[in-house]
C-alpha atoms as a PDB file:
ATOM      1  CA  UNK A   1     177.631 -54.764 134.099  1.00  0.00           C
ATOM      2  CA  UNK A   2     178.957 -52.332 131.465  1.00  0.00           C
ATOM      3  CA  UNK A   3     180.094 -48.782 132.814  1.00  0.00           C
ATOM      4  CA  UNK A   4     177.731 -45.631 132.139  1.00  0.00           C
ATOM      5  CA  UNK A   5     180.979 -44.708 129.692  1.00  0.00           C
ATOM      6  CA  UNK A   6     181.454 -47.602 127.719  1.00  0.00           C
ATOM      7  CA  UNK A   7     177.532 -47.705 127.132  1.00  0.00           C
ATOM      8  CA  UNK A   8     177.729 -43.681 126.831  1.00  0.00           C
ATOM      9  CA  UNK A   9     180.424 -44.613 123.782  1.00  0.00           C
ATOM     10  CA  UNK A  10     178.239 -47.176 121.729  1.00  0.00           C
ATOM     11  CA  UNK A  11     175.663 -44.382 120.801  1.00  0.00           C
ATOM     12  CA  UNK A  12     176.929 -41.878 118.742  1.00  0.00           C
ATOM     13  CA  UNK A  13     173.718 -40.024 117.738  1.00  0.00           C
ATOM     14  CA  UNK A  14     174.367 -36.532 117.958  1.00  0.00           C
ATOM     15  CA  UNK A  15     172.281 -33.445 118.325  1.00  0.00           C
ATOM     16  CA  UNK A  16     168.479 -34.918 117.582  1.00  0.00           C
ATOM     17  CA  UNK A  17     167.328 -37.042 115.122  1.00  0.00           C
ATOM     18  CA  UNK A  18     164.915 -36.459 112.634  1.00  0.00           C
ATOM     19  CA  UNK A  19     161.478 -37.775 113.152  1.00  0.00           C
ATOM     20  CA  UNK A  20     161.376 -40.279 110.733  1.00  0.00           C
ATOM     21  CA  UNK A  21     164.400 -41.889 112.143  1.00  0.00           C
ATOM     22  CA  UNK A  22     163.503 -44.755 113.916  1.00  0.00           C
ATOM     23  CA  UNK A  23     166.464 -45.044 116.694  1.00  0.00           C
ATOM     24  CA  UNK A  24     167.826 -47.118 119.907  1.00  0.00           C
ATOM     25  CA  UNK A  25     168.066 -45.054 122.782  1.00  0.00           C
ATOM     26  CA  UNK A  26     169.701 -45.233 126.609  1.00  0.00           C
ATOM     27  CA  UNK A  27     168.090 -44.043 129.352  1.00  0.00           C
ATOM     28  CA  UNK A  28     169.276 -44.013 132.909  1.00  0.00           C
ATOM     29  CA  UNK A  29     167.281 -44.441 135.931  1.00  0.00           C
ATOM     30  CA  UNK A  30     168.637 -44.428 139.858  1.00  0.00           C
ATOM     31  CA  UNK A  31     169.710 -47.759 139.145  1.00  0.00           C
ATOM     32  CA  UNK A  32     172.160 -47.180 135.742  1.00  0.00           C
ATOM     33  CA  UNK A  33     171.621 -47.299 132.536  1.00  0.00           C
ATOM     34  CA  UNK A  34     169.768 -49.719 130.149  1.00  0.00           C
ATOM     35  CA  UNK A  35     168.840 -49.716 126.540  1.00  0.00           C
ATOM     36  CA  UNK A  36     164.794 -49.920 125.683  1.00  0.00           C
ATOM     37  CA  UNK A  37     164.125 -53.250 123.806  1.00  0.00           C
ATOM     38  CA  UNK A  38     162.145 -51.170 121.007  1.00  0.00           C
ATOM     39  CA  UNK A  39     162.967 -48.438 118.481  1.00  0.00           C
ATOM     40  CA  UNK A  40     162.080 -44.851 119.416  1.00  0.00           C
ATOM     41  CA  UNK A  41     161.286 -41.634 117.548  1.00  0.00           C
ATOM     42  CA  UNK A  42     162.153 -38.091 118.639  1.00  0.00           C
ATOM     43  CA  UNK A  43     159.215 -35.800 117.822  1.00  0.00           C
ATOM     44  CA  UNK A  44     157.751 -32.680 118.516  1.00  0.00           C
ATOM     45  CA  UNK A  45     161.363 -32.463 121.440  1.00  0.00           C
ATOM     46  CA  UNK A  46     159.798 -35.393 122.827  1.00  0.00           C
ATOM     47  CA  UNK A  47     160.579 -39.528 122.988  1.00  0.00           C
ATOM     48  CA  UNK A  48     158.006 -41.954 121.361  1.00  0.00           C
ATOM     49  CA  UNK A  49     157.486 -45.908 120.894  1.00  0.00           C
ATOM     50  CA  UNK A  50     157.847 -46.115 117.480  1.00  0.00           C
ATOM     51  CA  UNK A  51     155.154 -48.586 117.596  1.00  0.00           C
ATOM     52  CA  UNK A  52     152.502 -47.651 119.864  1.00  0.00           C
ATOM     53  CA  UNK A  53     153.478 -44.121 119.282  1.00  0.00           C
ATOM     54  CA  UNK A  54     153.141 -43.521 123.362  1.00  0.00           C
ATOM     55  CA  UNK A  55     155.466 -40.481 124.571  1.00  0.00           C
ATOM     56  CA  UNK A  56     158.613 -42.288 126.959  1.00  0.00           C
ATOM     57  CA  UNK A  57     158.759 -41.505 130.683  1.00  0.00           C
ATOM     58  CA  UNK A  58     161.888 -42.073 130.979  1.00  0.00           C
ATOM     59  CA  UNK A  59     165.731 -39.799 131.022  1.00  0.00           C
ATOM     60  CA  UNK A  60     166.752 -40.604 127.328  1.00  0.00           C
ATOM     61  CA  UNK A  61     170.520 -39.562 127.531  1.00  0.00           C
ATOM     62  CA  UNK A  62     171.810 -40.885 123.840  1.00  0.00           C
ATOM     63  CA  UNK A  63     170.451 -42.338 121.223  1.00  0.00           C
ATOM     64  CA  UNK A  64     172.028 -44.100 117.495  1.00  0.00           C
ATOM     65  CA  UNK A  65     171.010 -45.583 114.385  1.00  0.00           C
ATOM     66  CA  UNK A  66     169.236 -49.111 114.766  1.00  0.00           C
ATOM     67  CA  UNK A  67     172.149 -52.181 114.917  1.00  0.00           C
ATOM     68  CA  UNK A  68     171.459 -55.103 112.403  1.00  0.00           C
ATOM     69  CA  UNK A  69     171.379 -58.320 114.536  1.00  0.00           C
ATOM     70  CA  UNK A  70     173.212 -60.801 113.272  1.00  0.00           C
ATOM     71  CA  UNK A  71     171.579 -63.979 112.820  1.00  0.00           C
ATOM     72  CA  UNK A  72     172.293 -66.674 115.236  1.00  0.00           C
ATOM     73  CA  UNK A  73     174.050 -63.659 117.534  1.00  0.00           C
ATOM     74  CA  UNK A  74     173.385 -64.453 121.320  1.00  0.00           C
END
């Protein structure tokens, strides 16, 4: 399992991002961190699906522009 650092250091978003951005975000629970399978939006100071548009419940701590997946890419 990757340290709360080395996750920490792959998202670089800084301040907050505009909300048209569409965004991956970490969040950390009691248990560690994760990242949310699903792109976010920061609006109105608060996290949202980007798809259902329902506000997050969860401790966002960074956040950085969408990765393109590579195809074949486990």
């Amino acid at each position: 399992m990757a340290t709360r650092e080395k996750r920490l250091a792959q998202f670089d978003g800084n301040g907050e991002p505009s909300p048209e951005q569409r965004v991956e975000v970490l969040c950390e629970d009691h248990s560690g961190t994760y990242q949310l399978p699903f792109a976010c939006r920061f609006i109105d100071g608060q996290w949202r699906n980007d798809t259902t548009g329902g506000a997050l419940e969860v401790n966002v701590i960074a956040w950085r522009m969408p990765r393109l997946k590579q195809v074949g890419a486990a």
